[in-house]
N, C-alpha and C. Protein backbone atom coordinates (compact mmCIF):
# COMPACT_ATOMS: atom_id res chain seq x y z
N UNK A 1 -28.99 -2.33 5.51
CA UNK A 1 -30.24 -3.04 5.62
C UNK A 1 -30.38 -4.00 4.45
N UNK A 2 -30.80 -5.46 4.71
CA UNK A 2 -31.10 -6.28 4.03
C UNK A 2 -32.32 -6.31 3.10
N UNK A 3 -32.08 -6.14 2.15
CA UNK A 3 -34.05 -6.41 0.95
C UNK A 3 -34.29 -8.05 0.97
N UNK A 4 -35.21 -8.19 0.53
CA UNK A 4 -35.76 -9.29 0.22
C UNK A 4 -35.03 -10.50 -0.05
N UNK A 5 -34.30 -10.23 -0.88
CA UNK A 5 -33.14 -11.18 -1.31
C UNK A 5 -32.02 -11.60 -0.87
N UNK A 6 -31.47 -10.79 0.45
CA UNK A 6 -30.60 -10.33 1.20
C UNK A 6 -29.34 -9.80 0.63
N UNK A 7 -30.03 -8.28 -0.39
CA UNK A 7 -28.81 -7.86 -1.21
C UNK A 7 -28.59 -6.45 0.26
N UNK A 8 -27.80 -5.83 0.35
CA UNK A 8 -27.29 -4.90 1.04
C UNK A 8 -27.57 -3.36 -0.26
N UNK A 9 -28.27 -2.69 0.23
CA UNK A 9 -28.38 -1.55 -0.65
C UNK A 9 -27.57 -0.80 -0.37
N UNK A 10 -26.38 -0.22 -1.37
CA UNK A 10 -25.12 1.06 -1.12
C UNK A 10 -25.32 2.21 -1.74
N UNK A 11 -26.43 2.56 -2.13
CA UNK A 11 -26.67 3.71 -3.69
C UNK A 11 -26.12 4.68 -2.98
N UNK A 12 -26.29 4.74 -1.21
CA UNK A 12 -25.72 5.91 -1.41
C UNK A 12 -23.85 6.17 -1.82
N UNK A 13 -22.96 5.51 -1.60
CA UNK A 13 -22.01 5.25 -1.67
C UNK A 13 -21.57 5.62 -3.90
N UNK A 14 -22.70 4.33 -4.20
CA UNK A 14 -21.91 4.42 -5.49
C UNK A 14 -23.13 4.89 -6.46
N UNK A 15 -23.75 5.28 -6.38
CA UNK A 15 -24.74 6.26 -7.23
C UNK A 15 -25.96 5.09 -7.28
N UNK A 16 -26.43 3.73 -6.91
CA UNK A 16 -27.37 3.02 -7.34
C UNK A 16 -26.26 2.37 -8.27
N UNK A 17 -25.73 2.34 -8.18
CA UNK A 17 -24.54 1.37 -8.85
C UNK A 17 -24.19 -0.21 -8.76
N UNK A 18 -24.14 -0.33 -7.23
CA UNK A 18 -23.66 -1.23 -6.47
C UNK A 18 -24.22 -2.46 -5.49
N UNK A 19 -24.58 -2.94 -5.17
CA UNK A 19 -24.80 -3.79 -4.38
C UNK A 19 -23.79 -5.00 -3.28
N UNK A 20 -24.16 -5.29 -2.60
CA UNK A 20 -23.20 -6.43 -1.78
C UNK A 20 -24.25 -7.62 -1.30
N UNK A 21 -23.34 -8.69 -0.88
CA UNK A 21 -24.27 -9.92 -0.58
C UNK A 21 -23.09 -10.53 -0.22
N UNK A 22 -23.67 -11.56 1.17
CA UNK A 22 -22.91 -12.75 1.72
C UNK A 22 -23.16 -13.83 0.39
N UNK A 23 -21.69 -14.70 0.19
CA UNK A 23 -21.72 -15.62 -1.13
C UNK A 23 -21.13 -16.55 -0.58
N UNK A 24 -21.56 -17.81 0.52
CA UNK A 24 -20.74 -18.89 1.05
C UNK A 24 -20.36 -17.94 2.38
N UNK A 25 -19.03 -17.85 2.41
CA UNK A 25 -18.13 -17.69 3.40
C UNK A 25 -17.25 -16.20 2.98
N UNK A 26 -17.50 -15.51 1.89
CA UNK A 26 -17.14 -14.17 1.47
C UNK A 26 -18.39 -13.40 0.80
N UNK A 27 -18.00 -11.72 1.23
CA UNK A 27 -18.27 -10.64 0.95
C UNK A 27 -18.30 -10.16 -0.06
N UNK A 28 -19.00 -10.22 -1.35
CA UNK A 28 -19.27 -9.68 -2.32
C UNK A 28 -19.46 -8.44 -3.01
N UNK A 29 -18.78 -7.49 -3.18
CA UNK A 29 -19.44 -6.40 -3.88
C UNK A 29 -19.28 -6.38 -5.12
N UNK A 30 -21.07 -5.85 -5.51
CA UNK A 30 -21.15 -6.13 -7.31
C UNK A 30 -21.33 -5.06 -8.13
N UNK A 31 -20.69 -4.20 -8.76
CA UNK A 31 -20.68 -3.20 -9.73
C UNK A 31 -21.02 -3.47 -10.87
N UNK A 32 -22.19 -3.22 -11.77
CA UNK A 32 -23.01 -3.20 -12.61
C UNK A 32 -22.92 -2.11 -13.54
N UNK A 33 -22.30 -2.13 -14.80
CA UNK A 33 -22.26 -1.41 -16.00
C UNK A 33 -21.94 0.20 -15.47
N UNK A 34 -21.12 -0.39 -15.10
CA UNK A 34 -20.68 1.75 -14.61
C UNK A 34 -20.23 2.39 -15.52
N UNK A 35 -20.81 3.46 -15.43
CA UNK A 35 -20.26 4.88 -16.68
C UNK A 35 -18.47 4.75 -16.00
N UNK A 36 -18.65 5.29 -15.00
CA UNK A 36 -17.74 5.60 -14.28
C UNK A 36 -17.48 5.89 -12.78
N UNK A 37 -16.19 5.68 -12.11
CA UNK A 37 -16.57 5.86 -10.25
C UNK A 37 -15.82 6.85 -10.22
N UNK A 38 -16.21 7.57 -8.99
CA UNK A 38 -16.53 9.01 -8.43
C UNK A 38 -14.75 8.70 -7.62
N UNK A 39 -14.33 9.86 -7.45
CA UNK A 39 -13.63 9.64 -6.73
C UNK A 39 -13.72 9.45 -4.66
N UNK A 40 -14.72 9.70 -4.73
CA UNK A 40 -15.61 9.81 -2.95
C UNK A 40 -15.77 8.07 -3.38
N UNK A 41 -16.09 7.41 -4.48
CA UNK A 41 -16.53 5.83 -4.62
C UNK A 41 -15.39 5.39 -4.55
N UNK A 42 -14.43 5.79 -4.53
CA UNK A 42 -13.03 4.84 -4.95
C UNK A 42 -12.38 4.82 -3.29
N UNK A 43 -13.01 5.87 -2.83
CA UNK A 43 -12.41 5.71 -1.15
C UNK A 43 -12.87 4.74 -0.60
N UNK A 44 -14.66 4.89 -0.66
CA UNK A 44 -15.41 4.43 -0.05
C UNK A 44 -15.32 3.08 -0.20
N UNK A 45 -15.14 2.27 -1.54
CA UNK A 45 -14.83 1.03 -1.91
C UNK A 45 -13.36 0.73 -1.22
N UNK A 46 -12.51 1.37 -1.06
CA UNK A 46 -11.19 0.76 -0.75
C UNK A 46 -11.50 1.03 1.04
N UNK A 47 -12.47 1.65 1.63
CA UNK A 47 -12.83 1.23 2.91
C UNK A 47 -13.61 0.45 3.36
N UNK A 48 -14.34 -0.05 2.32
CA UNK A 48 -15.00 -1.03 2.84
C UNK A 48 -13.84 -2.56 2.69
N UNK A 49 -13.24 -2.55 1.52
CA UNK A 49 -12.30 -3.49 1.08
C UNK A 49 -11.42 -3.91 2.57
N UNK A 50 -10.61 -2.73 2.74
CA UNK A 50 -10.02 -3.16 4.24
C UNK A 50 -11.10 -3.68 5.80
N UNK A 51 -12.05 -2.87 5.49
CA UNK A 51 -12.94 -3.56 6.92
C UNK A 51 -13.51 -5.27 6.40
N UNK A 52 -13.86 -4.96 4.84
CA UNK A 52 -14.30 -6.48 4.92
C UNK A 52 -13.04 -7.14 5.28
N UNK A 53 -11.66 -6.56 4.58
CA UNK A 53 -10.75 -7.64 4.48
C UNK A 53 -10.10 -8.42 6.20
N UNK A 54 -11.09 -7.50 6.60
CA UNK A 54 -10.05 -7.97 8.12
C UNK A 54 -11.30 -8.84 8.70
N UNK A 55 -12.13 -9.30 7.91
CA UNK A 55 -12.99 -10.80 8.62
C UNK A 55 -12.35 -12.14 7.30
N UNK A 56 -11.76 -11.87 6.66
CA UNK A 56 -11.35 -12.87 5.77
C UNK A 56 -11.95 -12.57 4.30
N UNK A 57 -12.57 -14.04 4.24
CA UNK A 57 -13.28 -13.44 2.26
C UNK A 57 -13.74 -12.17 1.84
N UNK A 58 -13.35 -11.77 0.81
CA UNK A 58 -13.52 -10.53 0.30
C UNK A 58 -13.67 -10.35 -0.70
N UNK A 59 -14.44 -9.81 -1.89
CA UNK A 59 -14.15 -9.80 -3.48
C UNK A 59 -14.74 -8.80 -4.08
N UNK A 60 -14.47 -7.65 -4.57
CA UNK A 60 -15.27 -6.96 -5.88
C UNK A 60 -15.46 -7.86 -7.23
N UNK A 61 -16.67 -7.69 -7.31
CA UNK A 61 -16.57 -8.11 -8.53
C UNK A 61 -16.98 -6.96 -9.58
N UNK A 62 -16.57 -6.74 -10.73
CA UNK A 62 -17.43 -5.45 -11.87
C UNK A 62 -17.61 -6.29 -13.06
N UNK A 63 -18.71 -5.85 -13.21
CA UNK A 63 -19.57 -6.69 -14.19
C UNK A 63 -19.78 -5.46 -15.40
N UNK A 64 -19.01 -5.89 -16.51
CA UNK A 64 -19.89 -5.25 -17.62
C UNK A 64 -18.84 -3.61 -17.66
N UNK A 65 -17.65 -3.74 -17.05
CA UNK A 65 -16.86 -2.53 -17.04
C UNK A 65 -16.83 -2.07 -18.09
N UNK A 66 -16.87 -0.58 -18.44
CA UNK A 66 -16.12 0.01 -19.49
C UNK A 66 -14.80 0.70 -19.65
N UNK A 67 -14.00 0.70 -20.65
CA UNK A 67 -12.78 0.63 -20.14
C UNK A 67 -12.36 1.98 -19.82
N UNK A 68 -13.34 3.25 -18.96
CA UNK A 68 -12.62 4.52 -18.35
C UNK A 68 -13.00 3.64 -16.94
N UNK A 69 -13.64 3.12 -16.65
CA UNK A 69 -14.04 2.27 -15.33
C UNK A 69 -12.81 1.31 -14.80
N UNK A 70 -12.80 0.55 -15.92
CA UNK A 70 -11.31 -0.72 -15.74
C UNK A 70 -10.09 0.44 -15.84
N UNK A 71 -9.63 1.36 -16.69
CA UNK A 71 -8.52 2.18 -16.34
C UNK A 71 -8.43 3.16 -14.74
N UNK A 72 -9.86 3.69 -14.44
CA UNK A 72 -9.75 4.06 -12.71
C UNK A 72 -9.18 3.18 -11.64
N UNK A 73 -10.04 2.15 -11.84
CA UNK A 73 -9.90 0.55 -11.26
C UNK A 73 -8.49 0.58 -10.65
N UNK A 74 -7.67 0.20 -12.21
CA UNK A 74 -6.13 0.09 -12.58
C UNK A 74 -5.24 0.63 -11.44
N UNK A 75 -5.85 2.01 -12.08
CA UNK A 75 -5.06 3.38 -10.97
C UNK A 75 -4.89 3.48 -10.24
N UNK A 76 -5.70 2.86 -9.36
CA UNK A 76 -6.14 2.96 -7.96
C UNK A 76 -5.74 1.90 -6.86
N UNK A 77 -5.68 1.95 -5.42
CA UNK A 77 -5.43 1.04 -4.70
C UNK A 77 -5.93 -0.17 -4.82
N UNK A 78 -7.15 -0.19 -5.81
CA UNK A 78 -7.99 -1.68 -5.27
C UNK A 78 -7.83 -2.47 -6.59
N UNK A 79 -6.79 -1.76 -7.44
CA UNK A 79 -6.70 -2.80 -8.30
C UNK A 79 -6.67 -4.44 -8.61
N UNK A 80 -5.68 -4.83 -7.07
CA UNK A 80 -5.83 -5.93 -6.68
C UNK A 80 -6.88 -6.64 -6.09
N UNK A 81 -7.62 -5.77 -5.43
CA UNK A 81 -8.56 -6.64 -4.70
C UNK A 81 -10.25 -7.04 -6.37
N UNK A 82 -9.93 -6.26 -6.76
CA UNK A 82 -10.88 -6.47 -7.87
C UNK A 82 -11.02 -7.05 -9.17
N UNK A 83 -12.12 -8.59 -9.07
CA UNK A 83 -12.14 -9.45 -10.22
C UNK A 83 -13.29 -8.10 -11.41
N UNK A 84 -12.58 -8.41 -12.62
CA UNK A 84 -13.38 -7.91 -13.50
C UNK A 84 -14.06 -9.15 -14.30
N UNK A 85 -15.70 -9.29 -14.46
CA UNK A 85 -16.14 -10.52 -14.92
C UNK A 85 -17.00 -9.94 -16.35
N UNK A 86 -16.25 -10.06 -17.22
CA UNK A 86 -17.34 -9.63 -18.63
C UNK A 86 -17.80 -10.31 -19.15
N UNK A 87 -18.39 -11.36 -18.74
CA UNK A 87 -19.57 -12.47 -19.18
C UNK A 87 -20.52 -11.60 -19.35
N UNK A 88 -21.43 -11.82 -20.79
CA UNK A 88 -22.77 -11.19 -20.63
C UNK A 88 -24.05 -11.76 -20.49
């Protein structure tokens, strides 16, 4: 379901973590200062990754990672699909 802004609410997925939004012509998901992801989040993100990926644009973005967050990341299947942006 869409809010106001037309962000997509996922809390349940990544704890209130997360959000998504259409950006142009790709799929956005935005991770916001995470302690850390769950391993049930790391599925759930790499299933949404393949369903978005099969309409075209696709992108994680994590904002503000810390580095047990960027080392899961790493580990994991979606290493590739995920920009890390530490602008503050």
């Amino acid at each position: 379901m869409l809010d106001a802004n037309g962000m997509i609410d996922l809390t349940a997925a990544l704890s209130g973590q997360m959000t998504a939004f259409q950006d142009s012509e790709r799929l956005v998901f935005e991770l916001e200062a995470l302690e850390a992801i769950t391993p049930d989040a790391l599925i759930q993100l790499k299933e949404m990754s393949d369903f978005a990926g099969s309409f075209g644009g696709f992108s994680i973005i994590v904002r503000n990672a810390n580095p047990i967050v960027k080392a899961q990341i790493d580990a994991s299947e979606l290493k590739n699909a995920i920009t890390f942006d530490v602008t503050q």
